[in-house]
C-alpha atoms as a PDB file:
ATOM      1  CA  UNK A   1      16.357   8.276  32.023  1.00  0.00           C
ATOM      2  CA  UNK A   2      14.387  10.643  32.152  1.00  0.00           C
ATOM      3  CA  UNK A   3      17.345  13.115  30.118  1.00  0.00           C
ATOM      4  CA  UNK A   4      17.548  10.706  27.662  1.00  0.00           C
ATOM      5  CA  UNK A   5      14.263   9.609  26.853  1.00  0.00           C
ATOM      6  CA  UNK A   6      11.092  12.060  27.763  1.00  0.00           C
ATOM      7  CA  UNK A   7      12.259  15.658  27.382  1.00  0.00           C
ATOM      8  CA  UNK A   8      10.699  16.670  24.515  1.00  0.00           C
ATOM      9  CA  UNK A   9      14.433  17.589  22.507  1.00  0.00           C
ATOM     10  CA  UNK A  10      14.711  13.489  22.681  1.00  0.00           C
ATOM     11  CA  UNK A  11      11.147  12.821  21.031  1.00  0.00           C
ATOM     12  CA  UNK A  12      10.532   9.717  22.548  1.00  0.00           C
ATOM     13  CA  UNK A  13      13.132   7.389  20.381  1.00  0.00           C
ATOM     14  CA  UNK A  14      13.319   3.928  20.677  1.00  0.00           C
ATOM     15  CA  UNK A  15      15.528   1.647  23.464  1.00  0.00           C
ATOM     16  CA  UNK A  16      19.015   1.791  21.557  1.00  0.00           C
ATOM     17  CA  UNK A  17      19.447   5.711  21.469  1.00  0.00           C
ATOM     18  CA  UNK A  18      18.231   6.037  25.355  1.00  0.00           C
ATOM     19  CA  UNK A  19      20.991   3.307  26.377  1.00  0.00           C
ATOM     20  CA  UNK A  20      23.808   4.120  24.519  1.00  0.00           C
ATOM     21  CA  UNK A  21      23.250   7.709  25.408  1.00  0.00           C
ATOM     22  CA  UNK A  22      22.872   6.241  29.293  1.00  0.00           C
ATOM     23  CA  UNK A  23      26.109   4.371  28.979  1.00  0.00           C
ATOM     24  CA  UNK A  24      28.072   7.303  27.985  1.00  0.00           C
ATOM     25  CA  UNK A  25      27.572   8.919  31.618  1.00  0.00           C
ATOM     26  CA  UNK A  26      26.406   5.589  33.731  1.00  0.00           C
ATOM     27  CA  UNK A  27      26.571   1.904  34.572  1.00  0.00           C
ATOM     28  CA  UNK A  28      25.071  -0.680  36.079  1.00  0.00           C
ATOM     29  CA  UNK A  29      24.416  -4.108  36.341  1.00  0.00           C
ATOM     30  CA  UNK A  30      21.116  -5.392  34.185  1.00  0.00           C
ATOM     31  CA  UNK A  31      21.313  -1.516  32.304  1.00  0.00           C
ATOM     32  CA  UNK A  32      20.053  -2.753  28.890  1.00  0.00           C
ATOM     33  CA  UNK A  33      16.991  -5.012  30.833  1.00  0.00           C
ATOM     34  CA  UNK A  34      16.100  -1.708  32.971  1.00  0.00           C
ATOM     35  CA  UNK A  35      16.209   0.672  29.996  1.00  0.00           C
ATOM     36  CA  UNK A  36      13.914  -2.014  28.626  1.00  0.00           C
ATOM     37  CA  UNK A  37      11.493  -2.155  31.325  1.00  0.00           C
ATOM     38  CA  UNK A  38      11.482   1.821  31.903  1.00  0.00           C
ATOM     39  CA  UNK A  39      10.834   2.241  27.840  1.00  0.00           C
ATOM     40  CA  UNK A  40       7.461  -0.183  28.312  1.00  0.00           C
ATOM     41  CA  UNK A  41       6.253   1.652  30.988  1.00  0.00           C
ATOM     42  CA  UNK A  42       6.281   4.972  29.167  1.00  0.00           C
ATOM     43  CA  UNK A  43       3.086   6.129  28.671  1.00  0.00           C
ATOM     44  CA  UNK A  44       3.530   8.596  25.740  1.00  0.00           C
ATOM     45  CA  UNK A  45       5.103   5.712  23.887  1.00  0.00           C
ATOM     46  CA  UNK A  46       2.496   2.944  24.719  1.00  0.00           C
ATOM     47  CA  UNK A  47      -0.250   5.720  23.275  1.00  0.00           C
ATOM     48  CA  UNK A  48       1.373   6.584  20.447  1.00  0.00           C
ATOM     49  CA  UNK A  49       3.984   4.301  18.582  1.00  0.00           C
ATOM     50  CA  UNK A  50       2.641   1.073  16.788  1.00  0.00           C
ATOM     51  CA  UNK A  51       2.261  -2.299  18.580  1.00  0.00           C
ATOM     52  CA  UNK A  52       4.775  -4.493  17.649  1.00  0.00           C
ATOM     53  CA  UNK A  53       2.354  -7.337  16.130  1.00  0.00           C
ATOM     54  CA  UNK A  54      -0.136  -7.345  13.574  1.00  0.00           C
ATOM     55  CA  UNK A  55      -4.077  -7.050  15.112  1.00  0.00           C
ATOM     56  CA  UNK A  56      -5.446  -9.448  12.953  1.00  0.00           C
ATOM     57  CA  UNK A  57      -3.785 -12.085  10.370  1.00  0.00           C
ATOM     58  CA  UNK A  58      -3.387 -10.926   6.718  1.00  0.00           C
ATOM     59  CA  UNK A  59      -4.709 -12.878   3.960  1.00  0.00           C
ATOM     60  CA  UNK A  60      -3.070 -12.759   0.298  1.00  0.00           C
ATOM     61  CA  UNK A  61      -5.820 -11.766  -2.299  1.00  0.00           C
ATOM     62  CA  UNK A  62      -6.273 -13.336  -5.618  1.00  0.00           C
ATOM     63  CA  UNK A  63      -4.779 -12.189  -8.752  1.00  0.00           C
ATOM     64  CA  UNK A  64      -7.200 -10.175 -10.806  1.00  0.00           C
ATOM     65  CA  UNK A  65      -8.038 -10.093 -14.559  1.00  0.00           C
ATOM     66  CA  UNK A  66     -10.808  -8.593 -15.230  1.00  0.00           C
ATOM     67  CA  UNK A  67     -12.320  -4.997 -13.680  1.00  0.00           C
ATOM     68  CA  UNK A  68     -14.793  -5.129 -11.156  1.00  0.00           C
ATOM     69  CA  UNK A  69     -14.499  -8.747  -9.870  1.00  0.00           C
ATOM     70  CA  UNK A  70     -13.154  -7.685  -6.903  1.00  0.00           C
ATOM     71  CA  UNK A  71     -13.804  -4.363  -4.894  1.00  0.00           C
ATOM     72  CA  UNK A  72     -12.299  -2.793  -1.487  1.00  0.00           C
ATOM     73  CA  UNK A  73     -15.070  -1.109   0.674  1.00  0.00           C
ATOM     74  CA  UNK A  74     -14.142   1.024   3.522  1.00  0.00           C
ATOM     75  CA  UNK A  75     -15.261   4.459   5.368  1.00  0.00           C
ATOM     76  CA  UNK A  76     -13.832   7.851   5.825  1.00  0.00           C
ATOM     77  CA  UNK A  77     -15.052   9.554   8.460  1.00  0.00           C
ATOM     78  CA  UNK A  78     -14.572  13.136   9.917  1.00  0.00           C
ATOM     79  CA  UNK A  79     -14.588  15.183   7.119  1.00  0.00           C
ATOM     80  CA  UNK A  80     -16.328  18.916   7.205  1.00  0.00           C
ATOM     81  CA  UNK A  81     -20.136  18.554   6.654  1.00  0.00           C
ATOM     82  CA  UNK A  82     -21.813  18.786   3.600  1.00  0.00           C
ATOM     83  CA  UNK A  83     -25.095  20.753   2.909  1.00  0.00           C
ATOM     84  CA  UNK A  84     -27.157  17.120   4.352  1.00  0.00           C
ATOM     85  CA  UNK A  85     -24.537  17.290   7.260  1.00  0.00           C
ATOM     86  CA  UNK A  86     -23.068  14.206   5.879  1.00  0.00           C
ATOM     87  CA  UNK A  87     -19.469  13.952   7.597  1.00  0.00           C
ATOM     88  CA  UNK A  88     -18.156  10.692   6.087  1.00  0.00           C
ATOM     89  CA  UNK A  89     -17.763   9.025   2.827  1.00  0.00           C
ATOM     90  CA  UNK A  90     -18.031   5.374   1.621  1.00  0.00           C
ATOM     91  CA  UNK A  91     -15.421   4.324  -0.647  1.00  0.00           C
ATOM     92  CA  UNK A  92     -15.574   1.551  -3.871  1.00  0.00           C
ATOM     93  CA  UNK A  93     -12.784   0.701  -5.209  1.00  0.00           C
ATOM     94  CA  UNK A  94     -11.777  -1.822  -8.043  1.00  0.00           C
ATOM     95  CA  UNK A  95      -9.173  -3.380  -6.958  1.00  0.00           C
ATOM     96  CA  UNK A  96      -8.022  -4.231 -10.697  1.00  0.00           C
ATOM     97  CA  UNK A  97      -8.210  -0.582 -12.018  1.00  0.00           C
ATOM     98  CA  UNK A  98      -8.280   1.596  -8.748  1.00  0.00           C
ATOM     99  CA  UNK A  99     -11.605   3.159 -10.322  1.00  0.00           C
ATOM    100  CA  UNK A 100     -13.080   4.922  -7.310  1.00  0.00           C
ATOM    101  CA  UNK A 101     -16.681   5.313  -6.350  1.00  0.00           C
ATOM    102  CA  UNK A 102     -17.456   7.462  -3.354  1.00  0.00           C
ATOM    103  CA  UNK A 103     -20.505   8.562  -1.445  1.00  0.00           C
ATOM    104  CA  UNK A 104     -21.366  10.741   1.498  1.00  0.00           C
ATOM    105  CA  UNK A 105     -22.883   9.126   4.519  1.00  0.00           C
ATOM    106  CA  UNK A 106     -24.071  10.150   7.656  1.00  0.00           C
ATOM    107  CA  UNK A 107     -21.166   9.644  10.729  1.00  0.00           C
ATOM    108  CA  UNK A 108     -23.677   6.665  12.161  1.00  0.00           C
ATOM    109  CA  UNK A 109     -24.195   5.013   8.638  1.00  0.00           C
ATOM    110  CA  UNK A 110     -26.077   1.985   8.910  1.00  0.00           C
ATOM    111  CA  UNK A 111     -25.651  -1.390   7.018  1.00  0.00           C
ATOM    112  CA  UNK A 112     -29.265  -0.603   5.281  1.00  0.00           C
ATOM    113  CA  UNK A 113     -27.783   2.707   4.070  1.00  0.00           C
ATOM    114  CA  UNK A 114     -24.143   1.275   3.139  1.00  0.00           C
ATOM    115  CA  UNK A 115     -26.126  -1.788   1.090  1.00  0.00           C
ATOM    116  CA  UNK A 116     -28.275   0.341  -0.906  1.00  0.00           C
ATOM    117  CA  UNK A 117     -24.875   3.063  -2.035  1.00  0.00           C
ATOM    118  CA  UNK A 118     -23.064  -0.106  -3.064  1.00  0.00           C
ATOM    119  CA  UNK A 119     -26.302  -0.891  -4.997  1.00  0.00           C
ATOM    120  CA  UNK A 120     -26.632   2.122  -6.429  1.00  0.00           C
ATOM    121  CA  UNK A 121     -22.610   2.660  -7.349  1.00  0.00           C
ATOM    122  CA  UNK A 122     -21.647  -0.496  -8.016  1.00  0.00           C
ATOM    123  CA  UNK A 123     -24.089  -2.783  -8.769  1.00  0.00           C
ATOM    124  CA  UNK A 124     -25.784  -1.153 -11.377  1.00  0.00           C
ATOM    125  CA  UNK A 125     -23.005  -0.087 -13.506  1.00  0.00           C
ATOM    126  CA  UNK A 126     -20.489  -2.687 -12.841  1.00  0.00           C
ATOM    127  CA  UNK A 127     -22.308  -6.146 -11.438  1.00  0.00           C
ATOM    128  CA  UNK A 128     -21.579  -8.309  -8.348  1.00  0.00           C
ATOM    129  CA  UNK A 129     -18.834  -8.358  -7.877  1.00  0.00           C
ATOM    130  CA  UNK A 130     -16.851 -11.809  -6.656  1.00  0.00           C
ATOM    131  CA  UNK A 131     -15.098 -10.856  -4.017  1.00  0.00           C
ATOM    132  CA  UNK A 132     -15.596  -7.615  -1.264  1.00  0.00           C
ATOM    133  CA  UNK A 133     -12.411  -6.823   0.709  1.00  0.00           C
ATOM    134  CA  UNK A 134     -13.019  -4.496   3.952  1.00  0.00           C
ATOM    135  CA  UNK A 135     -11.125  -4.383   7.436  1.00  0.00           C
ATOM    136  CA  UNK A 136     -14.377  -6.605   8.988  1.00  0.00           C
ATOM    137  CA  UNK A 137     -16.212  -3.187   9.903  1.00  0.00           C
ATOM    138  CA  UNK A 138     -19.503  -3.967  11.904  1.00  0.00           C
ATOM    139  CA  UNK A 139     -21.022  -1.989   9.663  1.00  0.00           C
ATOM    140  CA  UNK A 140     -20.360  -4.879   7.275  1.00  0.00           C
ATOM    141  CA  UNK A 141     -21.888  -8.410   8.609  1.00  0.00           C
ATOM    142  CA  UNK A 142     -25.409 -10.401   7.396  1.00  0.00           C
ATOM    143  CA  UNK A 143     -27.558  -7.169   8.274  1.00  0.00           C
ATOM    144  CA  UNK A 144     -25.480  -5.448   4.847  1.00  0.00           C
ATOM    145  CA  UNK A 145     -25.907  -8.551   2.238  1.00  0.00           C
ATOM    146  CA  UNK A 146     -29.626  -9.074   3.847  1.00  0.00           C
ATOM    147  CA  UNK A 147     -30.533  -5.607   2.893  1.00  0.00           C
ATOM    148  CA  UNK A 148     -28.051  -6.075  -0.953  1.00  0.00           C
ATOM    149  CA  UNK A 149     -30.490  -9.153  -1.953  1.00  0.00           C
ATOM    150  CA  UNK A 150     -33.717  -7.543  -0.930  1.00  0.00           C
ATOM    151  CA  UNK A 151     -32.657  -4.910  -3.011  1.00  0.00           C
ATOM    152  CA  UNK A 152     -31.883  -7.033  -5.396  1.00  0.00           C
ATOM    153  CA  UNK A 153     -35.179  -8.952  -5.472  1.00  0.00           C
ATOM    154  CA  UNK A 154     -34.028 -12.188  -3.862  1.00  0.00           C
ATOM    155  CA  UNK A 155     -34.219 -14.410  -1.043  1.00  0.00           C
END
């Protein structure tokens, strides 16, 4: 298996190639179920190719008419410092007209910090918006709209 499946001229491909390679020069009862099992055990392929199944269910999101009623929120991290040695960015975006807003943050960014950028960028220029999509970041939970009304002067 070993021919067909983890020198690196083979690249790791998935369990057809391996088995009808296999078959051309060997045979055995149960091949297909051992090529099978010997393919899950790989490690280079558990590490590396994508699982199978989807981490977490997707929702559909409403149909928009109007800019700014609904905004994406997510983080970009490793970049090359800037001058404040700022290595990540925060990202806005509308999900109606793709206008972007980005921000530099710090690579531990804070809810307190992330709540007072979307204040700042989005906020002020655009309104509340109705809806905020983001993968469910911890950096995103009560401690982020806590910090968005206090800004904001309510309770």
């Amino acid at each position: 298996m070993y021919k067909y499946h983890d020198v690196p001229t083979a690249g790791h491909p998935g369990r057809e190639k391996p088995y009808v390679l296999l078959t051309r020069d060997f045979y055995w009862n149960h091949q297909y179920k051992w090529v099978r099992k010997y393919l899950r055990a790989c490690e280079v392929c558990q590490r590396v190719k994508p699982a199978a199944f989807s981490q977490a269910s997707l929702q559909s999101l409403p149909t928009l008419s109007e800019c700014w009623q609904s905004i994406s929120m997510d983080f970009v991290f490793g970049l090359p410092p800037d001058s404040k040695w700022r290595t990540g960015v925060v990202v806005f975006v509308d999900r109606f007209s793709k206008m972007v807003h980005l921000a530099a943050v710090p690579a531990e960014v804070t809810a307190v910090q992330t709540a007072r950028r979307f204040v700042d960028m989005v906020f002020k220029h655009h309104g509340m918006p109705l809806d905020i999509v983001s993968d469910r970041d911890p950096c995103f939970p009560a401690r982020f709209w806590q910090e968005v009304f206090t800004l904001l002067g309510t309770q």
